[in-house]
Protein backbone atom coordinates (compact mmCIF):
# COMPACT_ATOMS: atom_id res chain seq x y z
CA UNK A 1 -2.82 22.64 -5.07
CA UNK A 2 -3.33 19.06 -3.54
CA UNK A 3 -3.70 16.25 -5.95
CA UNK A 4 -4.55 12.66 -4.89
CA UNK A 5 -2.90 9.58 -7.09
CA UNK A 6 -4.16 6.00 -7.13
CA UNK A 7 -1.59 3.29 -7.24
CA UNK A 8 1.55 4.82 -5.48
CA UNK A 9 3.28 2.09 -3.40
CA UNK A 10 7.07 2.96 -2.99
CA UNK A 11 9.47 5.67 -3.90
CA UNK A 12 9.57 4.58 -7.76
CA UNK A 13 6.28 5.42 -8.08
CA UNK A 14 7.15 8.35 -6.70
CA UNK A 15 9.61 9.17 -8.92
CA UNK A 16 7.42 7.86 -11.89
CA UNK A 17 4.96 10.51 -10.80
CA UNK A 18 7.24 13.27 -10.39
CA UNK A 19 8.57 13.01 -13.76
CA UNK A 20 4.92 12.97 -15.04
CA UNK A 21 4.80 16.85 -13.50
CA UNK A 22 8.12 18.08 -14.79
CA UNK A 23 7.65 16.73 -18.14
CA UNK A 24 4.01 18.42 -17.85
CA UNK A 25 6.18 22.05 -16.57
CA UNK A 26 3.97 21.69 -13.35
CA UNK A 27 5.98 22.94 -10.26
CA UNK A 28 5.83 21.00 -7.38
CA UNK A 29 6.37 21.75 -3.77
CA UNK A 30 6.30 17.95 -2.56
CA UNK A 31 5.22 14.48 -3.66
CA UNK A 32 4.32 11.46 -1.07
CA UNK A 33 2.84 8.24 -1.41
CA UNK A 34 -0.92 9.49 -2.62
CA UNK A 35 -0.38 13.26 -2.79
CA UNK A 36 1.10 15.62 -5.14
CA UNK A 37 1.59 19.22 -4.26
CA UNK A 38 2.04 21.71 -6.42
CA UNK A 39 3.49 25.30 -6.15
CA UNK A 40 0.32 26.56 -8.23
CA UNK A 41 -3.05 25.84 -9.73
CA UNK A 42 -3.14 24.02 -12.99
CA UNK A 43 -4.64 24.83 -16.14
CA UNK A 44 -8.05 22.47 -17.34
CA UNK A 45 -5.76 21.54 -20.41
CA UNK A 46 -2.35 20.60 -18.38
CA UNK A 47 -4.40 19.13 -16.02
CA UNK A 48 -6.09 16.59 -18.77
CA UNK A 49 -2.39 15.88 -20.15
CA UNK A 50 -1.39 14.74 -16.70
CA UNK A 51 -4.38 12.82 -16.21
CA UNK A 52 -3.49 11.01 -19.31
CA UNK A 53 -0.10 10.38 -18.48
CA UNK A 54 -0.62 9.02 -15.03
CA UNK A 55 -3.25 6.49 -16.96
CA UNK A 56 -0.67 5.29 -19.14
CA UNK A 57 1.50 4.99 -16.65
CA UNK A 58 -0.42 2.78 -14.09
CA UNK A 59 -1.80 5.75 -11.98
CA UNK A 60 -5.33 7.39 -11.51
CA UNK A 61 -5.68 11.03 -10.06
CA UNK A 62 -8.69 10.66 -7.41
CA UNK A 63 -11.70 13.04 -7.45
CA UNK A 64 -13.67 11.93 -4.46
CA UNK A 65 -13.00 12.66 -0.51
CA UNK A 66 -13.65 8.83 0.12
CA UNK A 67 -11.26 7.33 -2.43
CA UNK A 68 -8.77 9.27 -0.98
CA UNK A 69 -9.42 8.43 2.38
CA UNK A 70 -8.97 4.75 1.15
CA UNK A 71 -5.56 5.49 -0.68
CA UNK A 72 -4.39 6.85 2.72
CA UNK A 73 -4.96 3.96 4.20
CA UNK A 74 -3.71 2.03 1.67
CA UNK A 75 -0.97 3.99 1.89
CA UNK A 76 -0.37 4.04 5.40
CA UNK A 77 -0.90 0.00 5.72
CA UNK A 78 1.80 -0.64 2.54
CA UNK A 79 4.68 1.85 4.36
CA UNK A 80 3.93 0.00 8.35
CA UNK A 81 4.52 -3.56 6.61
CA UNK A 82 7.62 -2.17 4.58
CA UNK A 83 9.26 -0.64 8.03
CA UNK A 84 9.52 -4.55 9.38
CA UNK A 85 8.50 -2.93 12.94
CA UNK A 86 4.91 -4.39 13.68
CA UNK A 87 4.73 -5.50 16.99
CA UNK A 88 2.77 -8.60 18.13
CA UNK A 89 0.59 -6.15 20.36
CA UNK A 90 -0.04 -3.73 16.88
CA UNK A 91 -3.64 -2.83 16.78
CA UNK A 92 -4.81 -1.72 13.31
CA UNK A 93 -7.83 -0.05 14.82
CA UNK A 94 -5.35 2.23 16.82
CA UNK A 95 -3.06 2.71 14.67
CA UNK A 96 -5.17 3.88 11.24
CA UNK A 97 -7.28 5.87 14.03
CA UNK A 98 -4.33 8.05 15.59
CA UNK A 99 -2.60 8.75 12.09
CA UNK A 100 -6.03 9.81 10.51
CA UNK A 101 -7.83 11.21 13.32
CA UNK A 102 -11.06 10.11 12.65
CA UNK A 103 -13.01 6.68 13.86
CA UNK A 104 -12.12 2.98 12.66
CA UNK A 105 -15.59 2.15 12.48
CA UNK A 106 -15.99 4.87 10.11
CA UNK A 107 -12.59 3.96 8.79
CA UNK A 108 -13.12 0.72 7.81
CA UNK A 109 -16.68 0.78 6.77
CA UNK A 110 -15.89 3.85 3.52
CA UNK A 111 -12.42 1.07 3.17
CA UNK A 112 -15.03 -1.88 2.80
CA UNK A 113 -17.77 -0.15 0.79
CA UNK A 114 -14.63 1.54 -1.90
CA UNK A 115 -12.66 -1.85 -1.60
CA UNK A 116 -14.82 -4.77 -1.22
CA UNK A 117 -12.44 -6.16 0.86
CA UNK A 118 -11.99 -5.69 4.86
CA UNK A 119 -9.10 -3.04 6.39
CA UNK A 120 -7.97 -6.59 8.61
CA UNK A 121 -8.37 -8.70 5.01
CA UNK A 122 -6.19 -6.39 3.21
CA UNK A 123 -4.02 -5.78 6.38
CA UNK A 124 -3.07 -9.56 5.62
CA UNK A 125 -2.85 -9.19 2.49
CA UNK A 126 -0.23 -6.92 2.71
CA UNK A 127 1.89 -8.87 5.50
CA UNK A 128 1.62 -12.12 3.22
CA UNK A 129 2.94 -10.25 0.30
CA UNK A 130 6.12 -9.44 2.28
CA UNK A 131 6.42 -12.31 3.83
CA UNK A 132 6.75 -13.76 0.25
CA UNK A 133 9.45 -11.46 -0.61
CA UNK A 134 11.58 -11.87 2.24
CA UNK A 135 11.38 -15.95 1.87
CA UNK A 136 12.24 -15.24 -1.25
CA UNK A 137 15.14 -13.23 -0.56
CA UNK A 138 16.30 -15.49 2.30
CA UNK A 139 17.53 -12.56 4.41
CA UNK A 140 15.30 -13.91 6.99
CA UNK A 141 14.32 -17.08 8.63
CA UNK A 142 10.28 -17.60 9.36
CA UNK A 143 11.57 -16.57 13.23
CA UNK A 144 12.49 -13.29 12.33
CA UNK A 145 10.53 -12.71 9.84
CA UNK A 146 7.52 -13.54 12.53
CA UNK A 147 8.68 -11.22 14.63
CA UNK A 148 9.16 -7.98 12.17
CA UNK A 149 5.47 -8.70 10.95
CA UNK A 150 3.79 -8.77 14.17
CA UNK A 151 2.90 -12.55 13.87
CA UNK A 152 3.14 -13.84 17.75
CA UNK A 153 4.24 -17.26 16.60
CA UNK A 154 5.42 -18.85 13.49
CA UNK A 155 2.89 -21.09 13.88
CA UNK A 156 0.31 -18.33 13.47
CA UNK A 157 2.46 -16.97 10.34
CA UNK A 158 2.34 -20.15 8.72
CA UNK A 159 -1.37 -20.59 9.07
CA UNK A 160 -2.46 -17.13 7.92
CA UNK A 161 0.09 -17.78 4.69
CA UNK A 162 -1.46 -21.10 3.75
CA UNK A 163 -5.12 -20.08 4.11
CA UNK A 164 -4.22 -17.27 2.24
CA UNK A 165 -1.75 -18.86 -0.36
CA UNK A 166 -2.37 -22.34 -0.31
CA UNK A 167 0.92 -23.26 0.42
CA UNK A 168 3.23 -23.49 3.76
CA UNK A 169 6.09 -21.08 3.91
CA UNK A 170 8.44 -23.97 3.00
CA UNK A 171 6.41 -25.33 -0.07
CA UNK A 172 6.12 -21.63 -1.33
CA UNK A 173 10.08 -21.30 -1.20
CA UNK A 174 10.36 -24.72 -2.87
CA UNK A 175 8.13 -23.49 -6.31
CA UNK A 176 9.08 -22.23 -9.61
CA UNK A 177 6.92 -19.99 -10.14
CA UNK A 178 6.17 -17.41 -6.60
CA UNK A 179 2.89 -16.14 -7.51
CA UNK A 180 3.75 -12.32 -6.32
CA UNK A 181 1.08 -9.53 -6.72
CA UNK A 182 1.89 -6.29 -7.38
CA UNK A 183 0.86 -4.19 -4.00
CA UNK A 184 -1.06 -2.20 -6.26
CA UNK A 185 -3.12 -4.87 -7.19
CA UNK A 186 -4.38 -6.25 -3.53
């Protein structure tokens, strides 16, 4: 049995979610960003207890074919920006399209309605958010970290993070407080 979860962005939540099943004495057979499989069906009752759990624990099992298409996405977007391997030729069209086999158009149109938000916008989003965490962790300089996003200047880094932040790069390193967002939360 496939079950779709809201909200998983990394292996904790992974883990978070797996525990939620073996506490629950559901057997599973895998668990990915999104998806839970288990080994068998699971009771109406069981099922609720989960549901509950993964509520209380900052997830949401998804009903509906188009809310899991968007996790996917989601899904597939957050795990590209974390590999720090976009090149500056990366088309999102192309790649969303050959992992999901089905039309961007279509794609990004059931992202947009579920979302109100753009595939590109949150795309951005995404990038700025880890562009935040690597200033942060100074492991990088604005060069690098350029290149591993897919930016084809620094130039064009620093003017997607200010319209998006308000801030330069160097201004956003210099504040107290980093105003991070959960990934779960763009």
């Amino acid at each position: 049995m496939t079950i779709f979860i809201k909200n998983m962005v990394c292996n904790r939540c992974i883990s978070a979610v797996e525990d939620i099943f073996t506490k629950a004495d559901v057997k599973i057979s895998s668990v990915i960003l999104g998806e839970v499989e288990t080994e068998t069906e699971i009771s109406a009752d069981k099922m609720k207890t989960i549901e509950k759990e993964l509520l209380e624990t900052g997830f949401e099992r998804i009903m509906d074919s188009a809310h899991q298409l968007v996790e996917k996405i989601k899904n597939l977007i957050i795990v590209k920006v974390s590999e720090l391997d976009i090149a500056d030729n990366f088309l999102l069209s192309e790649f969303l399209s050959s992992k999901l086999h089905k039309d961007y158009s279509a794609l990004s149109k059931t992202f947009s309605q579920n979302e109100n938000i753009t595939l590109e916008q949150f795309f951005i989003l995404q990038k700025i958010e880890k562009v935040k965490e690597l200033l942060l962790y100074n492991e990088f300089n604005l060069t690098e970290i350029a290149g591993k996003l897919g930016y084809k200047s620094v130039q064009h880094l620093s003017t997607q993070f200010r319209n998006s932040t308000g801030f330069t790069p160097t201004e956003f390193k210099k504040l107290k407080d980093h105003h991070r967002k959960p990934l779960d939360n763009l």
